[in-house]
Protein backbone atom coordinates (compact mmCIF):
# COMPACT_ATOMS: atom_id res chain seq x y z
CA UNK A 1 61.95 44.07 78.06
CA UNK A 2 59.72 46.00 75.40
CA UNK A 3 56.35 46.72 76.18
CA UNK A 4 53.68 46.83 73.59
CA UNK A 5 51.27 49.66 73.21
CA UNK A 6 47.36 48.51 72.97
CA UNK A 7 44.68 51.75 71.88
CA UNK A 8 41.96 50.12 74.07
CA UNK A 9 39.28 51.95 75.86
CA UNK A 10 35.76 52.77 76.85
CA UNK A 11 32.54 51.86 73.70
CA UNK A 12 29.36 53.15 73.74
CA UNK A 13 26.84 51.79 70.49
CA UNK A 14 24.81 53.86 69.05
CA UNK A 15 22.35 54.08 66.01
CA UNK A 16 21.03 57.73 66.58
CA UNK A 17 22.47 61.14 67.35
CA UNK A 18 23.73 61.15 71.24
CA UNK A 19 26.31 62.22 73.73
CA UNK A 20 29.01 59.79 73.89
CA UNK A 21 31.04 61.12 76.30
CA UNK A 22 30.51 63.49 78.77
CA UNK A 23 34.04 64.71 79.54
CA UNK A 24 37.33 65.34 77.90
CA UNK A 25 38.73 62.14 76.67
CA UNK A 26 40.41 60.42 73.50
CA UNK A 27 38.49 59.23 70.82
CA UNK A 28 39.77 56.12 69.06
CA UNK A 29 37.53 55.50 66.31
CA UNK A 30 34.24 54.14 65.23
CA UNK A 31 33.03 50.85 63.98
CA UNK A 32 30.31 51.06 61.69
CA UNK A 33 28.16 47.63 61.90
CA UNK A 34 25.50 48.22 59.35
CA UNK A 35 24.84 51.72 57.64
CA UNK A 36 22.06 52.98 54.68
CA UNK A 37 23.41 56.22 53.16
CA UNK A 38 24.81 56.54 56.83
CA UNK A 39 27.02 59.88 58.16
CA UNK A 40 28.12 60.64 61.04
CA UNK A 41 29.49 64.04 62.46
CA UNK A 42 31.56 64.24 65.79
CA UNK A 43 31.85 67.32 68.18
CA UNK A 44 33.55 68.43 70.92
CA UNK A 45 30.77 68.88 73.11
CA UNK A 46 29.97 67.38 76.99
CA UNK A 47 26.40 68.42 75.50
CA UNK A 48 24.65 69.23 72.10
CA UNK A 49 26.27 71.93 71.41
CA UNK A 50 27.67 71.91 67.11
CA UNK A 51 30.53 74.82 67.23
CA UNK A 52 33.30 72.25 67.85
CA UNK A 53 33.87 70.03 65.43
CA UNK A 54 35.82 66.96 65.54
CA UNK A 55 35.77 64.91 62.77
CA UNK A 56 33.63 66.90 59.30
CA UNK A 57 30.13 65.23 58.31
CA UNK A 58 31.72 61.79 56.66
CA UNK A 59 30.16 58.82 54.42
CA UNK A 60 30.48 55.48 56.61
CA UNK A 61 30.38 52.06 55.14
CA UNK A 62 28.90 48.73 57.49
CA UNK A 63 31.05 46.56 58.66
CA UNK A 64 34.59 49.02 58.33
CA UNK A 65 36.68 50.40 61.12
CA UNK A 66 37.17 54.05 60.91
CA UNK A 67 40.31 55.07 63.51
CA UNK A 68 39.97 58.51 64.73
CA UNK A 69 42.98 58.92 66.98
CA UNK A 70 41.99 62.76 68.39
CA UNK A 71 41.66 64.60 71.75
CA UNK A 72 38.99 66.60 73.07
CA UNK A 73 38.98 69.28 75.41
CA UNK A 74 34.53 68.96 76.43
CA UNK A 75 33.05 65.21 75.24
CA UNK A 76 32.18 63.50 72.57
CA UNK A 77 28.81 64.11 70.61
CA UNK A 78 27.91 62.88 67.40
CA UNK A 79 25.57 63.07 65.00
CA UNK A 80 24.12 60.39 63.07
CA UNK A 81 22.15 61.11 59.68
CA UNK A 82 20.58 58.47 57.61
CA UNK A 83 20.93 54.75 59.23
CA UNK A 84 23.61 53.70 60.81
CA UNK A 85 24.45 51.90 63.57
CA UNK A 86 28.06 52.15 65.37
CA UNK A 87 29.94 51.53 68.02
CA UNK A 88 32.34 54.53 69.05
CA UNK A 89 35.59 53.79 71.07
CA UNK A 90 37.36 56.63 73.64
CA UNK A 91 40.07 56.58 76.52
């Protein structure tokens, strides 16, 4: 019998620059639920450290899905410049 293969994991909302994750893990993408001139900027970082990073400073849109099917090695940090308020997803 086939199985079927489900990207589910672990959320944490945010609507200001934070640690998401505080280990290694997979991040699945973000879901942007209301932004105003909203980026956001994701690290590899258990802290606040900027030398890793993830995904480049990108535009985000409310109410879009943004998959982001990568791996990292420390966490998950990101940084949030103008308004925005999201919900990040990781495994």
């Amino acid at each position: 019998m086939a199985g079927t293969v489900q990207n589910v994991g672990g959320y944490k909302q945010i609507s200001a620059t934070g640690n998401v994750c505080p280990f290694g893990a997979s991040l699945l993408g973000i879901f942007v639920s209301s932004a105003t001139a909203g980026t956001v900027t994701i690290y590899d970082s258990a802290t606040t450290t900027t030398t890793a990073k993830v995904i480049d400073t990108t535009a985000v849109v409310g109410g879009t899905w943004y998959p982001m099917p990568v791996g990292t090695t420390a966490g998950i940090y990101v940084v949030i410049g103008g308004v925005a308020s999201i919900t990040v997803v990781f495994a």
